[in-house]
PDB file of N, CA and C in Angstrom:
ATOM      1  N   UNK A   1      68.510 125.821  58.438  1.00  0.00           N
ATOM      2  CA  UNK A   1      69.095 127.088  58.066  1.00  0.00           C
ATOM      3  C   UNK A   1      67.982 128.065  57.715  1.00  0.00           C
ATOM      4  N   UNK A   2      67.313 129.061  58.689  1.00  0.00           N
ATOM      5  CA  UNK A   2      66.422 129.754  58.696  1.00  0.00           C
ATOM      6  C   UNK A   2      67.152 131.043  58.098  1.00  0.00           C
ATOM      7  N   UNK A   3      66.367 131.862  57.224  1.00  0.00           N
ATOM      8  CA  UNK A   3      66.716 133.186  56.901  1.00  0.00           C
ATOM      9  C   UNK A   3      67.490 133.217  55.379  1.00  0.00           C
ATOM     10  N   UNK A   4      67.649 132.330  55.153  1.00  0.00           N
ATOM     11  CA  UNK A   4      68.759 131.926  53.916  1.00  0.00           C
ATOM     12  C   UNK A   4      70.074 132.012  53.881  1.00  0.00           C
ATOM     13  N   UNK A   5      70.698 131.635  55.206  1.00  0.00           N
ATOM     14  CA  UNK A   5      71.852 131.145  55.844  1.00  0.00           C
ATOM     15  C   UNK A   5      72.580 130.178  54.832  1.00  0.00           C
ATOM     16  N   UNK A   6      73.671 130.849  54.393  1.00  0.00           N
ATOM     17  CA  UNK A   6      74.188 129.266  53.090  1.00  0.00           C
ATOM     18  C   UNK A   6      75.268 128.807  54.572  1.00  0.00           C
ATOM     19  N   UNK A   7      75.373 127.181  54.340  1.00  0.00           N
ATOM     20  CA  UNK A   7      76.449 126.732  55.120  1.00  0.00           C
ATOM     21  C   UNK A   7      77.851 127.056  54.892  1.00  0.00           C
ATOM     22  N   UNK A   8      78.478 127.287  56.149  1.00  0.00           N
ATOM     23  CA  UNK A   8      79.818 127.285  56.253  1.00  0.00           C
ATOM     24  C   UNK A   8      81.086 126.408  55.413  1.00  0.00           C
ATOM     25  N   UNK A   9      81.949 127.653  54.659  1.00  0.00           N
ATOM     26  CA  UNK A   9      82.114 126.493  53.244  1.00  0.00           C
ATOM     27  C   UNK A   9      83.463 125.584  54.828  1.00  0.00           C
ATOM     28  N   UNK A  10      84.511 125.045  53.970  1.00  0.00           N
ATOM     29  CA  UNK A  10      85.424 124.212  54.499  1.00  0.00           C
ATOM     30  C   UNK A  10      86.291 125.370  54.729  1.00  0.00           C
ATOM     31  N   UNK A  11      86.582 126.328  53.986  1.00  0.00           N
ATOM     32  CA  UNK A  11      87.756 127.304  54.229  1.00  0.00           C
ATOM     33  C   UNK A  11      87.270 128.326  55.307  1.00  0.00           C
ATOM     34  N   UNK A  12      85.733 128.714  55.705  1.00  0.00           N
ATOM     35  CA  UNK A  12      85.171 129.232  56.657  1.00  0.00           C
ATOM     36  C   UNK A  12      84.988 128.615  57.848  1.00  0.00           C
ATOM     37  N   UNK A  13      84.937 127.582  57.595  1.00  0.00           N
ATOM     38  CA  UNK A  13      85.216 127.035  59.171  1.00  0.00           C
ATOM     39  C   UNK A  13      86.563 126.635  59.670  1.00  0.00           C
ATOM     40  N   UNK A  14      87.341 126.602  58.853  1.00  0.00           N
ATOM     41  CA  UNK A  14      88.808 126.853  59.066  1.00  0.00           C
ATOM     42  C   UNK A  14      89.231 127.947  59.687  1.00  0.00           C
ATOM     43  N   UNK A  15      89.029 128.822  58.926  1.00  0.00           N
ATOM     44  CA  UNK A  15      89.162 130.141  59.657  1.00  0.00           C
ATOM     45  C   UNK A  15      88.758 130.488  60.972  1.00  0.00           C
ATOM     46  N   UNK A  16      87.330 130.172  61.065  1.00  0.00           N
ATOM     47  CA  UNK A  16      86.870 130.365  62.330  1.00  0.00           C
ATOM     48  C   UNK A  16      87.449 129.794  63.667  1.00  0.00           C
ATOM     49  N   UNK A  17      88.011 128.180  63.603  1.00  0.00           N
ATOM     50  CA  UNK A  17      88.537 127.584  64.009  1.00  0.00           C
ATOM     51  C   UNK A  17      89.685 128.132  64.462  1.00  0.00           C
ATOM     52  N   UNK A  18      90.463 128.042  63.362  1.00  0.00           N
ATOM     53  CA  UNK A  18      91.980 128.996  63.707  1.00  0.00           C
ATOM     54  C   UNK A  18      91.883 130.153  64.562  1.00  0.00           C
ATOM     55  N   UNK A  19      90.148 130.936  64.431  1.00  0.00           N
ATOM     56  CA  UNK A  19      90.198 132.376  65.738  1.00  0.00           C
ATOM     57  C   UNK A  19      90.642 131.587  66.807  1.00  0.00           C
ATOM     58  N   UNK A  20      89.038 130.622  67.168  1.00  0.00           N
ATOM     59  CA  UNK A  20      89.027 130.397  68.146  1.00  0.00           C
ATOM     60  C   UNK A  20      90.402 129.671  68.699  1.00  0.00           C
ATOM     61  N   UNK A  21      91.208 129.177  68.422  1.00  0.00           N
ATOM     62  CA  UNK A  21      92.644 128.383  68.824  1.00  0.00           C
ATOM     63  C   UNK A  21      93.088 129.535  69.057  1.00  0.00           C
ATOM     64  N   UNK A  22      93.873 130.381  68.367  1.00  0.00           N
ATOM     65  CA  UNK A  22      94.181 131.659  68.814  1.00  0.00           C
ATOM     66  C   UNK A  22      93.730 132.286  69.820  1.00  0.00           C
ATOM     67  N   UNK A  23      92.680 132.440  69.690  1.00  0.00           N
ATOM     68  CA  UNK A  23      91.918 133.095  71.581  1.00  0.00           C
ATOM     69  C   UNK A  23      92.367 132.482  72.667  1.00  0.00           C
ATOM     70  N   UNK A  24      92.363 130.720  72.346  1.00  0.00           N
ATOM     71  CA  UNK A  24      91.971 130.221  73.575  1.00  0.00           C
ATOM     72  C   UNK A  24      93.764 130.189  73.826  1.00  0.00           C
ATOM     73  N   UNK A  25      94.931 129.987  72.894  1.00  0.00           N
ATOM     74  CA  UNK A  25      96.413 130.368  72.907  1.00  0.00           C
ATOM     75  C   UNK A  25      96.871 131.360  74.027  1.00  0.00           C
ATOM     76  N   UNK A  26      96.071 132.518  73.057  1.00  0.00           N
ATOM     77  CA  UNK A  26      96.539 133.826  73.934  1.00  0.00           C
ATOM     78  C   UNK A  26      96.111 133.930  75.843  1.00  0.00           C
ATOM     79  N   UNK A  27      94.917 133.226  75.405  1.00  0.00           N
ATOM     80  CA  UNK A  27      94.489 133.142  77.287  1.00  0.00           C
ATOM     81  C   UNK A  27      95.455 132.280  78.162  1.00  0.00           C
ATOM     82  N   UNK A  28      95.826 130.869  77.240  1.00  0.00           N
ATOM     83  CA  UNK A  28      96.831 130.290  78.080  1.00  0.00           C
ATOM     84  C   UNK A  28      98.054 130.962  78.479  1.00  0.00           C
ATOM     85  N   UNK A  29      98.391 132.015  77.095  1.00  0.00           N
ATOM     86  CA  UNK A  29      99.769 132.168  77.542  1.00  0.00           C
ATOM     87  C   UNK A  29      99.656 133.160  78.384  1.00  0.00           C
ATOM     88  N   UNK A  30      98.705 134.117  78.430  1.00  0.00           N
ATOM     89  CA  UNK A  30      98.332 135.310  79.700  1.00  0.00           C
ATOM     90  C   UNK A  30      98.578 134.312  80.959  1.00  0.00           C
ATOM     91  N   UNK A  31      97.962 133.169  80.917  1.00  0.00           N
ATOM     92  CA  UNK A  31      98.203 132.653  82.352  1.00  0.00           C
ATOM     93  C   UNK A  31      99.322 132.066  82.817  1.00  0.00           C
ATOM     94  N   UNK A  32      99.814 131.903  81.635  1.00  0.00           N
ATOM     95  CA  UNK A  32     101.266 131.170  82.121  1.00  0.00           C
ATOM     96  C   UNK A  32     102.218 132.414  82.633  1.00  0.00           C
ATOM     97  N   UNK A  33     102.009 133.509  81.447  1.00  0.00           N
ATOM     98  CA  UNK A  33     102.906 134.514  81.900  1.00  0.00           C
ATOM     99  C   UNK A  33     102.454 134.812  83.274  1.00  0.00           C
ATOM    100  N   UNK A  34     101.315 135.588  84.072  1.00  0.00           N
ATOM    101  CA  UNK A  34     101.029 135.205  85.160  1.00  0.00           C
ATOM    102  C   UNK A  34     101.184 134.528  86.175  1.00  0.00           C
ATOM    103  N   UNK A  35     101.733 133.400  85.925  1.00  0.00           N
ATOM    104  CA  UNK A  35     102.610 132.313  86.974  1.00  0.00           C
ATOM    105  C   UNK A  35     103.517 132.410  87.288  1.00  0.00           C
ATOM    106  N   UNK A  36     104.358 132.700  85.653  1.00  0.00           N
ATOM    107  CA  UNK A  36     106.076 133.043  85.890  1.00  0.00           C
ATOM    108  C   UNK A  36     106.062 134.639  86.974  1.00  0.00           C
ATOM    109  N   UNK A  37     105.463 135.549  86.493  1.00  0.00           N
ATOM    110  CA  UNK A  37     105.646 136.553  87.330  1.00  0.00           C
ATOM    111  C   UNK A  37     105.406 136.316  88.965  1.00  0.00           C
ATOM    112  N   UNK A  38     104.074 135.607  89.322  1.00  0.00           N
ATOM    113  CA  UNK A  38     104.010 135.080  90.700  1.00  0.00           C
ATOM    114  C   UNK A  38     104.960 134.274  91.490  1.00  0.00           C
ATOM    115  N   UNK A  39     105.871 133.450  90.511  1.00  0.00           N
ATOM    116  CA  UNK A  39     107.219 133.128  90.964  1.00  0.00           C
ATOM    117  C   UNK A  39     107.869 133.608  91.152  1.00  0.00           C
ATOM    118  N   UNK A  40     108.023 134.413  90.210  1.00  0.00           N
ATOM    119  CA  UNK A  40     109.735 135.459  90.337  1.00  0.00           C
ATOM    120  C   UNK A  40     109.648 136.423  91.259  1.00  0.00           C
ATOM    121  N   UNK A  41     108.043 136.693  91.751  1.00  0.00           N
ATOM    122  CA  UNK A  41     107.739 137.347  93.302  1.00  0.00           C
ATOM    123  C   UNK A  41     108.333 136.628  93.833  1.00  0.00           C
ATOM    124  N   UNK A  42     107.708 135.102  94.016  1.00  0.00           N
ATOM    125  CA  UNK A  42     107.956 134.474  95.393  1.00  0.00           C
ATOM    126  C   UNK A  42     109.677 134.427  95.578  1.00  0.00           C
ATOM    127  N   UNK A  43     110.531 133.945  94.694  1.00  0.00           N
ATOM    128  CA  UNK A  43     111.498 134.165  94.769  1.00  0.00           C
ATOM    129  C   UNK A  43     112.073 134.933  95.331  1.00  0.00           C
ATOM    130  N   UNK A  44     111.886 136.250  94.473  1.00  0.00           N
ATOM    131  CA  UNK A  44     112.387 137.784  94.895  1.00  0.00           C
ATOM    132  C   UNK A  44     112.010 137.768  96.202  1.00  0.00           C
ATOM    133  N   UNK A  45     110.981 137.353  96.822  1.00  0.00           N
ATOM    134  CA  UNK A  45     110.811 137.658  98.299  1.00  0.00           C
ATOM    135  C   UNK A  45     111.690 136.908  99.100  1.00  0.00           C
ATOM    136  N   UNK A  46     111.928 135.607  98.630  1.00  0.00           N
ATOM    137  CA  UNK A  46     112.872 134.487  99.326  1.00  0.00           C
ATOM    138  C   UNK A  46     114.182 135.210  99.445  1.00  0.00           C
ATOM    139  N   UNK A  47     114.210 135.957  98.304  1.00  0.00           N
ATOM    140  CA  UNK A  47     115.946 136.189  98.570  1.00  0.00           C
ATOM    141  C   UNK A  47     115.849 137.284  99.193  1.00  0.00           C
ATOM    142  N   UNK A  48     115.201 138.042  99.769  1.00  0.00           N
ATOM    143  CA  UNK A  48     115.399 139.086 100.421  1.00  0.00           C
ATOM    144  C   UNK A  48     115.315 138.978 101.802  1.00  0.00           C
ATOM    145  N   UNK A  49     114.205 137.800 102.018  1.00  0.00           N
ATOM    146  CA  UNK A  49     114.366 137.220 103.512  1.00  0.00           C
ATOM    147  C   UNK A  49     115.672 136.472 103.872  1.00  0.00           C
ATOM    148  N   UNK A  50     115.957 135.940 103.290  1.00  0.00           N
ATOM    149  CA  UNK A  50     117.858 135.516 103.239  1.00  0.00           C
ATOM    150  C   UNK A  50     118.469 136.380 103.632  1.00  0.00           C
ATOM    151  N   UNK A  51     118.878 137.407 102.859  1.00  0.00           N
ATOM    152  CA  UNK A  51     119.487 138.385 102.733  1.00  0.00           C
ATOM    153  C   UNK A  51     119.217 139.605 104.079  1.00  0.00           C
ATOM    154  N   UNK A  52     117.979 139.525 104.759  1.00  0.00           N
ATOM    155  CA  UNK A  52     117.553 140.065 105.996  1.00  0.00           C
ATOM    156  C   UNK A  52     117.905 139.252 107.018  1.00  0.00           C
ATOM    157  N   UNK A  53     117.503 137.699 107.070  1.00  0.00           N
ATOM    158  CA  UNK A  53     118.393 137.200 107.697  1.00  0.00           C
ATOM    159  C   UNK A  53     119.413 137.238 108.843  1.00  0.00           C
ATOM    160  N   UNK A  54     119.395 137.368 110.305  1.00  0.00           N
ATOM    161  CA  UNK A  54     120.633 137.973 110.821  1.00  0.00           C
ATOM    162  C   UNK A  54     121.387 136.435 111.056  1.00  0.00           C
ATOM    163  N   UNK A  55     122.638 137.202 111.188  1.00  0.00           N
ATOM    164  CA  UNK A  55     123.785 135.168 111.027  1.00  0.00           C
ATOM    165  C   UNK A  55     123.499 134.977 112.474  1.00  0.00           C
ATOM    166  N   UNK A  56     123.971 133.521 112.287  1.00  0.00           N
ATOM    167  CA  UNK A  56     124.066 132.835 113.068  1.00  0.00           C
ATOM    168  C   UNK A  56     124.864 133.371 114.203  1.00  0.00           C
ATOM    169  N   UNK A  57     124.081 132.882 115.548  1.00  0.00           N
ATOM    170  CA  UNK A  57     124.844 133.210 116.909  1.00  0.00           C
ATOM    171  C   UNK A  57     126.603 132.185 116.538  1.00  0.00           C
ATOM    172  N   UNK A  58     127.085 133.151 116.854  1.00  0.00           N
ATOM    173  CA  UNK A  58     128.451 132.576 117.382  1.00  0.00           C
ATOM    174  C   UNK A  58     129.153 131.903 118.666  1.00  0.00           C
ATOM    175  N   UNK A  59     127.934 131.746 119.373  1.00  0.00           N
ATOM    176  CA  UNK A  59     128.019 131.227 120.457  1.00  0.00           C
ATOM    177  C   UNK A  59     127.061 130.092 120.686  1.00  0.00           C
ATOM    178  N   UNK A  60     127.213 129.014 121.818  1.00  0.00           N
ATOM    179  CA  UNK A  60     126.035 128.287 121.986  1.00  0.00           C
ATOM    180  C   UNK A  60     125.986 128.175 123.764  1.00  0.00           C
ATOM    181  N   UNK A  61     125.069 127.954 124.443  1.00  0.00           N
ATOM    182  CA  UNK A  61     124.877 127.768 125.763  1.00  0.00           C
ATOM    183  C   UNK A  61     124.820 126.269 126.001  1.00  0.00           C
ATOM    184  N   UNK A  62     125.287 125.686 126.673  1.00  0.00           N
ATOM    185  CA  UNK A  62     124.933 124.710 126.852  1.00  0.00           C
ATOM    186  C   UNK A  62     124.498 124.424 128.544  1.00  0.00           C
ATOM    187  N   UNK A  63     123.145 124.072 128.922  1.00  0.00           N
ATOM    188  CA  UNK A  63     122.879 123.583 130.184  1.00  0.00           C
ATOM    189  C   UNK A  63     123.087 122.436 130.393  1.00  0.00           C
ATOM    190  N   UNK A  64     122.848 123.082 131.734  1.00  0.00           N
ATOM    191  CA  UNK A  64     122.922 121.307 132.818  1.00  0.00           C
ATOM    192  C   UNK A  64     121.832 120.429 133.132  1.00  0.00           C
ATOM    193  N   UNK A  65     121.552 120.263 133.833  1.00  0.00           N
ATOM    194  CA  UNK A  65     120.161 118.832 134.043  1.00  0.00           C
ATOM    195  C   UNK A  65     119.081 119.609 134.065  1.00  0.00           C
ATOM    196  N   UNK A  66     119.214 120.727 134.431  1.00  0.00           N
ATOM    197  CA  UNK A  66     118.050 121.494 134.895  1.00  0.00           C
ATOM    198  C   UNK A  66     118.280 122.844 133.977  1.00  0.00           C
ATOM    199  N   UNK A  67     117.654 123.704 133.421  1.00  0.00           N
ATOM    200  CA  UNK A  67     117.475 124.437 132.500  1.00  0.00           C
ATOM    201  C   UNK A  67     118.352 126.184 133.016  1.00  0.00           C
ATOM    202  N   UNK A  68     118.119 126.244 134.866  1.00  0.00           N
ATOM    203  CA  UNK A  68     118.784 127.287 135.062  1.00  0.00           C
ATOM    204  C   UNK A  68     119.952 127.488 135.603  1.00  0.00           C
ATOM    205  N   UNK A  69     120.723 125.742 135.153  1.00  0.00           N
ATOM    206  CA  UNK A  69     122.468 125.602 135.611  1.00  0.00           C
ATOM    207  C   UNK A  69     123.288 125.661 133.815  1.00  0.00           C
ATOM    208  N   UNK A  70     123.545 126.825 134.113  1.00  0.00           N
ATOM    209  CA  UNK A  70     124.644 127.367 132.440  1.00  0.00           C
ATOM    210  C   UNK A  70     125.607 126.205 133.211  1.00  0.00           C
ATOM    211  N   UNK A  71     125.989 125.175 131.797  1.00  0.00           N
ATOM    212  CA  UNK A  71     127.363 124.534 132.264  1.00  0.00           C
ATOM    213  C   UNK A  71     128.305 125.398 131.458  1.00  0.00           C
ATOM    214  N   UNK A  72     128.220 125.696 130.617  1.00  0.00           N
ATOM    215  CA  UNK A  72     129.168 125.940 129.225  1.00  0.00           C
ATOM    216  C   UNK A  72     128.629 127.144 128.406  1.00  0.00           C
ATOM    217  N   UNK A  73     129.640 128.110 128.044  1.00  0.00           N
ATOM    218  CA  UNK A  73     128.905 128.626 127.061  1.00  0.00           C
ATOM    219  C   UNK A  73     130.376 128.220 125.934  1.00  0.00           C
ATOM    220  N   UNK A  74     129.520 128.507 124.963  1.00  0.00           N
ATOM    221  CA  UNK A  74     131.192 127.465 123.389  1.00  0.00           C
ATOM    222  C   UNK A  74     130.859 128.877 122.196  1.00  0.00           C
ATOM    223  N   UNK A  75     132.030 129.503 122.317  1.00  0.00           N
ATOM    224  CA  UNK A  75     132.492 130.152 121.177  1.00  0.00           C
ATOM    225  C   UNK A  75     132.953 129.453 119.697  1.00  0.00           C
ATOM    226  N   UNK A  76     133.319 130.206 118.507  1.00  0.00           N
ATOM    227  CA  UNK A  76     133.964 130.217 117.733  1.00  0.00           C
ATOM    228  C   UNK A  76     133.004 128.914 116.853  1.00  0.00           C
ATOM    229  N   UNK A  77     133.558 127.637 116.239  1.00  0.00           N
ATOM    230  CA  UNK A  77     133.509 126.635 115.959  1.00  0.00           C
ATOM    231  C   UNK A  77     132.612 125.543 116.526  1.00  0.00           C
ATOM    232  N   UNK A  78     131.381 125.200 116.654  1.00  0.00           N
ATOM    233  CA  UNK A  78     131.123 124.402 117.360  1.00  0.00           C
ATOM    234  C   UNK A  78     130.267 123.263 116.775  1.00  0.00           C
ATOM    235  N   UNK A  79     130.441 122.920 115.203  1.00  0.00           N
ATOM    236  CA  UNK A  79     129.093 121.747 114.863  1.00  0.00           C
ATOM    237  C   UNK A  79     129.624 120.795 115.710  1.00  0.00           C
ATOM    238  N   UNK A  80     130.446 120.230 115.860  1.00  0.00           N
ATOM    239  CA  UNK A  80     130.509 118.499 116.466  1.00  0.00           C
ATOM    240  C   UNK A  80     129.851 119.032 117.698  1.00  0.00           C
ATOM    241  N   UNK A  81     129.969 120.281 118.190  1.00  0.00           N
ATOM    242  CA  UNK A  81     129.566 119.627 119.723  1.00  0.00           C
ATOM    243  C   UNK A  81     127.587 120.014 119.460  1.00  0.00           C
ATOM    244  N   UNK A  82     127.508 120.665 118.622  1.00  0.00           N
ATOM    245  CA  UNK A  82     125.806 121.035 118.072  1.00  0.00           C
ATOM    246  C   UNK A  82     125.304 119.307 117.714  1.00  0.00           C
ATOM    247  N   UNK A  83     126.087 118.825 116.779  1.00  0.00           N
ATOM    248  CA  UNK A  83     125.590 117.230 116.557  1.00  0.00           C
ATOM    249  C   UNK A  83     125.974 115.991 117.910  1.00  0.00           C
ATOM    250  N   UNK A  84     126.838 116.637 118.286  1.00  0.00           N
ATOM    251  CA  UNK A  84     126.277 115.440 119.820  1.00  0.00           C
ATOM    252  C   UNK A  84     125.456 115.885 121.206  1.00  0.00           C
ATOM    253  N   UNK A  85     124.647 117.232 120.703  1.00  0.00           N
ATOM    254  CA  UNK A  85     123.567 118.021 121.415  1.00  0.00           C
ATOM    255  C   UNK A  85     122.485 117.425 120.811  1.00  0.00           C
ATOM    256  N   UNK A  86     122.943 117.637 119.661  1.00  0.00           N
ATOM    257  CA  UNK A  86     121.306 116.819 119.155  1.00  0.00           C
ATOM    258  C   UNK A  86     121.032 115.653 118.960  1.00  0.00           C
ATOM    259  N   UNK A  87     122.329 114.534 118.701  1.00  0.00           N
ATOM    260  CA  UNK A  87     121.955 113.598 119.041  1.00  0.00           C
ATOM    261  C   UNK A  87     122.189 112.729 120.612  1.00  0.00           C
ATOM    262  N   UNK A  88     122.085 114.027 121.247  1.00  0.00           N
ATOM    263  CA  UNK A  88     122.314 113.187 122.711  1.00  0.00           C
ATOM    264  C   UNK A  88     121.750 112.228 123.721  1.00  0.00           C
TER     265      UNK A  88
END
């Protein structure tokens, strides 16, 4: 202890302590808040691409052996015949 530095009593390094926890608190929670906001972007963007989204064709084509014989085209209703397309 150069200069005539008295040591740090017990209640001074308490204190000091307690800054530093506090500092290093506030930085975490800056970053956390920071995250939540980068989410609630990503989100907000998700739902807007949804929401842009155009629906689903109401129709489906279905070919023949060869790609430029249309057998079918299927209006209205069509998963069963979409799931035995795909699992065909």
């Amino acid at each position: 202890m150069s200069g005539g530095e008295q040591p740090l009593s017990r209640l001074d390094a308490l204190r000091f302590t307690r800054r530093v926890v506090a500092q290093q608190a506030a930085r975490q929670l800056a970053l956390i808040d920071r995250w939540i906001a980068d989410e609630e972007q990503r989100q907000a963007a998700g739902h807007r691409g949804k929401e842009r989204r155009p629906e689903p064709a109401q129709w489906l084509i279905q070919y023949g052996l060869n790609r430029s014989n249309v057998d079918a085209v299927h209006t209205g209703t069509f998963h069963s015949l979409r799931r035995a397309l795909s699992s065909g």
